[in-house]
N, C-alpha and C. Protein backbone atom coordinates (compact mmCIF):
# COMPACT_ATOMS: atom_id res chain seq x y z
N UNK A 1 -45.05 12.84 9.31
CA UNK A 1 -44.29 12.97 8.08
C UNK A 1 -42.92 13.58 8.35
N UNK A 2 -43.07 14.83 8.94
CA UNK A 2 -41.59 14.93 9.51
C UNK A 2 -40.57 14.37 10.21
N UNK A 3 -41.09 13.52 11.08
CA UNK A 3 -40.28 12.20 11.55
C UNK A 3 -39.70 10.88 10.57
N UNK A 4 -40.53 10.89 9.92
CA UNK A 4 -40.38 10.07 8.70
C UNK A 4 -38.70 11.01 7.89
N UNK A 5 -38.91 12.24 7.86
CA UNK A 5 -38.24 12.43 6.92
C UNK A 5 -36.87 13.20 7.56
N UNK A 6 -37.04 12.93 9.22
CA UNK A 6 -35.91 13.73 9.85
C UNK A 6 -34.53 12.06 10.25
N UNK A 7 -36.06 11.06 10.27
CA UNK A 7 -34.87 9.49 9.85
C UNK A 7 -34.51 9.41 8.78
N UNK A 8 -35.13 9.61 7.76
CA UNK A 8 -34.35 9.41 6.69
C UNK A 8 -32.84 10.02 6.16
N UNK A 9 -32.78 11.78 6.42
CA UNK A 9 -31.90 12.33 6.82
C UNK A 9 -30.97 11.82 7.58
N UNK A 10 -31.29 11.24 9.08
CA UNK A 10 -30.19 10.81 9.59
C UNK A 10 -29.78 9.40 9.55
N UNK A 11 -30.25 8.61 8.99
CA UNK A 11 -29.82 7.56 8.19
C UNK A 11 -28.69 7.66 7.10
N UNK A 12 -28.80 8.40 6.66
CA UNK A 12 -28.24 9.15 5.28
C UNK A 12 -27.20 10.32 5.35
N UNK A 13 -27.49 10.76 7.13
CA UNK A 13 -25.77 11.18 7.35
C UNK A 13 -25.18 10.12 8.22
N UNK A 14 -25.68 9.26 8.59
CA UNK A 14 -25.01 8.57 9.32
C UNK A 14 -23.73 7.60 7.73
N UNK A 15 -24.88 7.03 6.63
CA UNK A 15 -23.87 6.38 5.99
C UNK A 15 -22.59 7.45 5.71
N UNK A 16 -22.46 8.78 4.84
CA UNK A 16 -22.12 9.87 4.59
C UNK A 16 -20.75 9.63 5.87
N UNK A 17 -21.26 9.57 7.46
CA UNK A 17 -20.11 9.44 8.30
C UNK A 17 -19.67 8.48 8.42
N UNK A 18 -19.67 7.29 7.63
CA UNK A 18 -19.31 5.86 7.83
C UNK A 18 -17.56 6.59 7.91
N UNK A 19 -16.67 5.79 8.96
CA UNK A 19 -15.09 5.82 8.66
C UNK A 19 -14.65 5.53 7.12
N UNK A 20 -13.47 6.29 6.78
CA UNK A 20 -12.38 5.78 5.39
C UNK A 20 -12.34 4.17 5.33
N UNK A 21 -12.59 3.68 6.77
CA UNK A 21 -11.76 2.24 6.74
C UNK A 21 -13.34 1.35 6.55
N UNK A 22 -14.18 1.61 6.16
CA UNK A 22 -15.04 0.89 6.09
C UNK A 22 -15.39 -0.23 5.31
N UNK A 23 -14.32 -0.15 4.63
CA UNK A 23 -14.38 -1.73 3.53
C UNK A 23 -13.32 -2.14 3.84
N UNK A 24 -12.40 -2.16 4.97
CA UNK A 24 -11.35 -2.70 5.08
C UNK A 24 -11.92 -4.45 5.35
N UNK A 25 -13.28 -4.38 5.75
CA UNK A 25 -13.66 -5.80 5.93
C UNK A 25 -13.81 -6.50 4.49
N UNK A 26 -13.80 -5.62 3.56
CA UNK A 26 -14.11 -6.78 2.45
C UNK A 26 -12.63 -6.59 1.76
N UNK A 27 -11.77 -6.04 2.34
CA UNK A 27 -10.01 -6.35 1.95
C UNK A 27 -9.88 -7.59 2.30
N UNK A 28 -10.02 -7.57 4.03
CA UNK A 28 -9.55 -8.80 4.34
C UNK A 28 -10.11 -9.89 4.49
N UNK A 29 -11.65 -10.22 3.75
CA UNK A 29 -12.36 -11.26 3.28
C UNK A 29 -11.58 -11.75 2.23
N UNK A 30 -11.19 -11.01 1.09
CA UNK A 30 -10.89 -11.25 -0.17
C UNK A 30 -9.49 -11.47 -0.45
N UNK A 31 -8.71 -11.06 0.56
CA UNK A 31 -7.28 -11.47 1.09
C UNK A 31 -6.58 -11.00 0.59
N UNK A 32 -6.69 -9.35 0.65
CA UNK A 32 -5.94 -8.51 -0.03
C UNK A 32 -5.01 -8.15 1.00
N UNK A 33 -5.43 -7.86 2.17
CA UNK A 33 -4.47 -7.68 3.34
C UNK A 33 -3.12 -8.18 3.09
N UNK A 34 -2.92 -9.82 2.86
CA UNK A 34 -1.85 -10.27 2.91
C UNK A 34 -0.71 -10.01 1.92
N UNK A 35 -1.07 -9.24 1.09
CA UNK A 35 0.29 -8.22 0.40
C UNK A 35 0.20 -7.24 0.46
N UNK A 36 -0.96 -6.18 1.21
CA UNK A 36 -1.13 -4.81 1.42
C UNK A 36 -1.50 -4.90 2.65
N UNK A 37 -0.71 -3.48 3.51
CA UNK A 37 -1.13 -2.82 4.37
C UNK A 37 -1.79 -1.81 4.08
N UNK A 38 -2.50 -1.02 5.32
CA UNK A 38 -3.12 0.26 5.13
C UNK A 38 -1.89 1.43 5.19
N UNK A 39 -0.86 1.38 6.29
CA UNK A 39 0.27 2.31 6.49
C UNK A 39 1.87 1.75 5.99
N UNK A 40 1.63 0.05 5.34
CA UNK A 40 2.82 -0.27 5.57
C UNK A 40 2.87 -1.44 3.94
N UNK A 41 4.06 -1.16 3.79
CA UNK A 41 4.43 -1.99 2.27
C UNK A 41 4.70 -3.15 3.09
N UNK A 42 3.87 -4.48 2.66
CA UNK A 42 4.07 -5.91 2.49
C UNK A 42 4.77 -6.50 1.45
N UNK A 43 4.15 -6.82 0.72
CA UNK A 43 4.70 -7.85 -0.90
C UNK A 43 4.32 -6.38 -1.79
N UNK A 44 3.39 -5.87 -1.87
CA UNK A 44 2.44 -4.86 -2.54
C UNK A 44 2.64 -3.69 -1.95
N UNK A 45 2.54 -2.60 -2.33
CA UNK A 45 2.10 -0.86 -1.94
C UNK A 45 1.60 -0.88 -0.30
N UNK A 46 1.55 0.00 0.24
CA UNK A 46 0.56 -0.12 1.51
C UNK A 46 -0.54 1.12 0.60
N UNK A 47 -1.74 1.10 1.18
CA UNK A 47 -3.04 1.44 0.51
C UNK A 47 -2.79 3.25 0.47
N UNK A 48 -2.34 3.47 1.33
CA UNK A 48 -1.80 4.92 1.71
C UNK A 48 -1.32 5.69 0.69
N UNK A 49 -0.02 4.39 0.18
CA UNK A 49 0.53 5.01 -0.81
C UNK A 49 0.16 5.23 -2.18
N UNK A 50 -0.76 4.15 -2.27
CA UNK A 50 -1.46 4.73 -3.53
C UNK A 50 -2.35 5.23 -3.41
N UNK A 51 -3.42 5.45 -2.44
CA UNK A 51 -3.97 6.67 -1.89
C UNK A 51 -3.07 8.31 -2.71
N UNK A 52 -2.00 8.17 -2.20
CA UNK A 52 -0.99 9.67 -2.36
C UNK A 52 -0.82 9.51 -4.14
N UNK A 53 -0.70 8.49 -4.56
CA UNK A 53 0.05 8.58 -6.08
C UNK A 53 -0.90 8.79 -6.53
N UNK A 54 -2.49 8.44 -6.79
CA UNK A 54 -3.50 8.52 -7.77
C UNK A 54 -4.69 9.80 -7.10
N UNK A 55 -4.14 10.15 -6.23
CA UNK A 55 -5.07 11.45 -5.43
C UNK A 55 -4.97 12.35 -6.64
N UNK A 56 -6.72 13.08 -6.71
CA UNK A 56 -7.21 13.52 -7.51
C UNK A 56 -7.23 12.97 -8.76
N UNK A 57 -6.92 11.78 -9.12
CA UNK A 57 -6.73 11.62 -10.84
C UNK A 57 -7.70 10.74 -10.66
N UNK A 58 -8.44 10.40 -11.68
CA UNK A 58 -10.33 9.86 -12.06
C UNK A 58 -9.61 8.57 -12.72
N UNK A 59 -8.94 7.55 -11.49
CA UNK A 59 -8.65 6.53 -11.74
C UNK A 59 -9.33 5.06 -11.49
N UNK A 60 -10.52 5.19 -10.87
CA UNK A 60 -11.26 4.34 -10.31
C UNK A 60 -11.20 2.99 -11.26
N UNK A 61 -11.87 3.21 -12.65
CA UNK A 61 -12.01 2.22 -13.44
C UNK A 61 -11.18 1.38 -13.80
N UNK A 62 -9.60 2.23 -14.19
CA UNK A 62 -8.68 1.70 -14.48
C UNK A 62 -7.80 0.42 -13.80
N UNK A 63 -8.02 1.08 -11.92
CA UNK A 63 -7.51 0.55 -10.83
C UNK A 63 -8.40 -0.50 -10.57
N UNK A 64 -9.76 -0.70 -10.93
CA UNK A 64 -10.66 -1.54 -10.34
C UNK A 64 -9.87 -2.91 -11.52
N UNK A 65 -10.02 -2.74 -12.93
CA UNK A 65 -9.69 -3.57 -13.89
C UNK A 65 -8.41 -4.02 -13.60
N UNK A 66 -6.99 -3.12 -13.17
CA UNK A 66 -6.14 -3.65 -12.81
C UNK A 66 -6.58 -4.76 -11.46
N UNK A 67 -7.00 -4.53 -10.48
CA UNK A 67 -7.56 -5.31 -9.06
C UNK A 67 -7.75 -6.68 -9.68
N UNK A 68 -9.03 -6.77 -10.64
CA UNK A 68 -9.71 -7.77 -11.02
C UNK A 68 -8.73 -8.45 -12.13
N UNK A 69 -8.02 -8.21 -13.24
CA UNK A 69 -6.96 -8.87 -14.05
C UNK A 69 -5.66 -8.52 -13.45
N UNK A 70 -4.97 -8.48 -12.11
CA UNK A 70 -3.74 -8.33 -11.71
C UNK A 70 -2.84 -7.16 -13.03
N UNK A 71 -1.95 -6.79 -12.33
CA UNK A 71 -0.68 -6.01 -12.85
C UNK A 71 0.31 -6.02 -12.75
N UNK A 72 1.17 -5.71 -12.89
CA UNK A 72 2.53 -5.45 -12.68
C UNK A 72 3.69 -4.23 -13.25
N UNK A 73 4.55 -4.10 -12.67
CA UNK A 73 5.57 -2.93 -13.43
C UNK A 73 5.53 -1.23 -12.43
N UNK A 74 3.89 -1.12 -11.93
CA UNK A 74 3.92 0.32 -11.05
C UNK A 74 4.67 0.64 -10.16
N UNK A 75 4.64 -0.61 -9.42
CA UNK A 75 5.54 -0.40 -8.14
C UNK A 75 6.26 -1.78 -7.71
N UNK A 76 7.03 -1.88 -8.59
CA UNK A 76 8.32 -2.64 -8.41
C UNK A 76 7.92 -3.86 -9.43
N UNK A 77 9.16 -5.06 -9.15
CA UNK A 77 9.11 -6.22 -9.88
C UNK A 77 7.95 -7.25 -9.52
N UNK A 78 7.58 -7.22 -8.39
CA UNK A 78 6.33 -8.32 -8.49
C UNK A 78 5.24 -7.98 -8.49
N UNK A 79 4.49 -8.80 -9.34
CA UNK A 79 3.26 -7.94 -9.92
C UNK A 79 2.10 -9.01 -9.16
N UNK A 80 0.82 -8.10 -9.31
CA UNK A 80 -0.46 -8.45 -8.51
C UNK A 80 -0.77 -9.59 -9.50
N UNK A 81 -1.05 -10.66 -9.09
CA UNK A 81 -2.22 -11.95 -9.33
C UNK A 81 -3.93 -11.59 -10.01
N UNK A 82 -4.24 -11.90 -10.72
CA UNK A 82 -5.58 -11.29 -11.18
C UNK A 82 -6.17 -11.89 -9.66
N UNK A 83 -6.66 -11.11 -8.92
CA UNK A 83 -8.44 -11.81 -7.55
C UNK A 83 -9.21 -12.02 -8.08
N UNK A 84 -10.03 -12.73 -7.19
CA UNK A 84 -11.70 -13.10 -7.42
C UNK A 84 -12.71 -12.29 -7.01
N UNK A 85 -12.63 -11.14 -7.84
CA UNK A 85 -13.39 -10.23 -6.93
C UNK A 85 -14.30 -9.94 -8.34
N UNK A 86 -15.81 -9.43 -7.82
CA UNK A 86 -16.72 -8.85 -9.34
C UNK A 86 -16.18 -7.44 -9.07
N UNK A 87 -16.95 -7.06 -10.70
CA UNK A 87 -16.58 -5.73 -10.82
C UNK A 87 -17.17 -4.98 -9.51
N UNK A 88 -18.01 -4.86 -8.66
CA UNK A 88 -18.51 -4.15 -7.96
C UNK A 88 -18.24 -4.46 -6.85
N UNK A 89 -17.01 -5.29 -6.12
CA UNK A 89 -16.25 -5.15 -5.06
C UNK A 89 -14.92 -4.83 -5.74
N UNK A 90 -14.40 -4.78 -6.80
CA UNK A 90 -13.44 -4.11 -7.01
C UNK A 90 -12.97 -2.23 -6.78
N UNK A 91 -14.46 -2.20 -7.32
CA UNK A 91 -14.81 -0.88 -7.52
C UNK A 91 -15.04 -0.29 -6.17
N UNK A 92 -15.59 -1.01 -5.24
CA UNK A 92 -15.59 -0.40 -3.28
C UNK A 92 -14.39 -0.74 -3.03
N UNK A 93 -13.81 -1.44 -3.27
CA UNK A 93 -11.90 -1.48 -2.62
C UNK A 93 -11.27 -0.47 -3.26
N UNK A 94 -11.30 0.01 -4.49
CA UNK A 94 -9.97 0.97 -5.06
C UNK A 94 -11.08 2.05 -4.51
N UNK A 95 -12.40 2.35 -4.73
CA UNK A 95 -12.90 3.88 -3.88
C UNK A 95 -12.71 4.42 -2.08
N UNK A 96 -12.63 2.91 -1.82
CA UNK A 96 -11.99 2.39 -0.47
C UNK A 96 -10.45 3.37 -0.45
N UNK A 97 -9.66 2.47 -1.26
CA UNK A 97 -8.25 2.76 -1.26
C UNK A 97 -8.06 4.14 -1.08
N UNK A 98 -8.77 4.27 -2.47
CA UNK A 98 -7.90 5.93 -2.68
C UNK A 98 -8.30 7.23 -1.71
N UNK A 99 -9.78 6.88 -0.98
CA UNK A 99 -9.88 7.57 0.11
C UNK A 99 -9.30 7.60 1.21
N UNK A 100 -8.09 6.64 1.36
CA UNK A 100 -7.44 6.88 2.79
C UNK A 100 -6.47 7.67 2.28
N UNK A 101 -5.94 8.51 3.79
CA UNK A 101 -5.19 9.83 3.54
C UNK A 101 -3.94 9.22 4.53
């Protein structure tokens, strides 16, 4: 039983230590890459930077809905395209996002 429950534990810090960049694979499935960088402005923000602008503010929902119906006006004149993404890869990309430092 204790083995049982000393894997489960480390299963469970192992996800806990997964890297910041760990959904960067479902960025660049969904082809967000190609107007965002992680360190660097493309067409779009680099992820960093809005990382820095929405740090600490309980923006998840807002940012996921913007992701999924596109925006425009935050950061500059061309605005995001609504993606094809469900609510619940929207929602791992902007929790994605805003965790990189």
């Amino acid at each position: 039983m204790k083995l049982i429950t000393l894997l489960a534990f480390a299963a469970s810090l192992n996800l806990m230590m997964q890297p910041a960049n760990a959904d960067e694979a479902l960025a660049k499935s969904k082809g967000c890459m190609g107007c965002h960088g992680i360190d660097k402005k493309i067409v779009g923000p680099a992820y960093k930077d809005v990382a820095q602008k929405y740090a600490g503010q309980n923006v998840v929902d807002t940012l996921s809905q913007k992701v999924i119906k596109g925006g425009g006006g935050v950061w500059g004149q061309m605005p995001m395209p609504p993606n094809a993404v469900s609510p619940e890869e929207s929602k791992k990309l902007v929790e994605w996002i805003l965790s990189l430092k």
